[in-house]
Protein backbone atom coordinates (compact mmCIF):
# COMPACT_ATOMS: atom_id res chain seq x y z
CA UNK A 1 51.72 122.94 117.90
CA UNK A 2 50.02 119.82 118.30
CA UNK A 3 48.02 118.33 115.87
CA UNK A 4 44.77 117.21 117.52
CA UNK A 5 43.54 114.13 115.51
CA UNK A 6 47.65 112.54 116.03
CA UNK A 7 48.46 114.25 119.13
CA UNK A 8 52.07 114.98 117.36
CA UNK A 9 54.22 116.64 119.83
CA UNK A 10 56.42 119.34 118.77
CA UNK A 11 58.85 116.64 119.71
CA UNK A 12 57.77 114.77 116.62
CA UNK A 13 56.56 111.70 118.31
CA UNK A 14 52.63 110.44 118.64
CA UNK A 15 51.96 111.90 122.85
CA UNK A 16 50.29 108.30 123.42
CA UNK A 17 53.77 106.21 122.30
CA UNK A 18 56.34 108.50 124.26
CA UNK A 19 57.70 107.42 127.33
CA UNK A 20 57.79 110.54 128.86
CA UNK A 21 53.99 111.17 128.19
CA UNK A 22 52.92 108.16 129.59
CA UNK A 23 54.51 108.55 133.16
CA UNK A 24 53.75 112.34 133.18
CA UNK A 25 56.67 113.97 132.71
CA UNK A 26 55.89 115.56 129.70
CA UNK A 27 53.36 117.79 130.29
CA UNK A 28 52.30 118.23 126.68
CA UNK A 29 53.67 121.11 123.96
CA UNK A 30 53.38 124.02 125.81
CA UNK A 31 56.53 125.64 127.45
CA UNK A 32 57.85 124.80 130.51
CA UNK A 33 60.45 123.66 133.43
CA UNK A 34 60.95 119.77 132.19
CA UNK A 35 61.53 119.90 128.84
CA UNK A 36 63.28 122.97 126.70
CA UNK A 37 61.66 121.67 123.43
CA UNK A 38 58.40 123.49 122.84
CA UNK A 39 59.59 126.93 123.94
CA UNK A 40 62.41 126.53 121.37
CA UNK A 41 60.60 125.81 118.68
CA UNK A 42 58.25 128.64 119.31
CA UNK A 43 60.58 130.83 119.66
CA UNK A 44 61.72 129.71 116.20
CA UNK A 45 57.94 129.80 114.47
CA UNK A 46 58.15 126.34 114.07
CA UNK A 47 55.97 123.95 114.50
CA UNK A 48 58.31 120.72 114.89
CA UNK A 49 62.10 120.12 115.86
CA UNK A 50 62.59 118.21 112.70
CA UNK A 51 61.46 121.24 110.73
CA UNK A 52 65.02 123.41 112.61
CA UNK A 53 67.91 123.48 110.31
CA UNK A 54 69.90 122.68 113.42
CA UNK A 55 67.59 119.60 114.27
CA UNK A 56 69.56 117.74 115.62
CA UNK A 57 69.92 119.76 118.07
CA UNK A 58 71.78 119.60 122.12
CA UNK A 59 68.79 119.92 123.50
CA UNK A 60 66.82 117.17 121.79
CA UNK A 61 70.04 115.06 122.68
CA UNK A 62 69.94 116.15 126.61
CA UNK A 63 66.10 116.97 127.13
CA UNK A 64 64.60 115.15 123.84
CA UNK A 65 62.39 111.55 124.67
CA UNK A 66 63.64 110.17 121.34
CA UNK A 67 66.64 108.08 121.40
CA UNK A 68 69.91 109.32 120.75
CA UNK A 69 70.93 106.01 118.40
CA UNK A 70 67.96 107.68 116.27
CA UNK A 71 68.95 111.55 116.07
CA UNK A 72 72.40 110.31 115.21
CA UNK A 73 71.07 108.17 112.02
CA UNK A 74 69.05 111.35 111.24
CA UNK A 75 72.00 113.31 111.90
CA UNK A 76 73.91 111.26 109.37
CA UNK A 77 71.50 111.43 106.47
CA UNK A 78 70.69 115.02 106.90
CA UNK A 79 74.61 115.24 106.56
CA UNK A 80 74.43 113.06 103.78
CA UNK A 81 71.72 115.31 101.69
CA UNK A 82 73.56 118.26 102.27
CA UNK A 83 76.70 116.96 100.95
């Protein structure tokens, strides 16, 4: 799920810019306890949030480390294209 030359979480962000990274609480793509992201996307066969139809989802809202200002102006355009 991660691509090793980026280090692209399943999250979508670069590992080395995320908050969460940095001060350890994400302990990397693989599923578990803090964060509900990776195990739902493999669950899905996917290898990104962003590729979900539901992206954006509750979870990346609750659990996610990218800001909600952001998923909601994804949100929008995604509503947008479908239109």
């Amino acid at each position: 799920m991660v691509n090793n030359k980026l280090k692209i979480g399943v999250c979508g962000l670069v590992c080395s810019k995320c908050p969460k990274y940095v001060i350890k609480e994400c302990h990397g793509c693989q599923p578990n306890e803090v964060c509900p992201l990776p195990a739902c996307a493999k669950g899905k066969s996917l290898d990104y949030c962003f590729d979900c139809k539901e992206f954006p989802c509750q979870k990346n809202y609750e659990k996610g480390p990218i800001v909600s200002e952001l998923l909601d102006h994804w949100k929008g355009n995604k509503n947008k294209k479908d239109d």
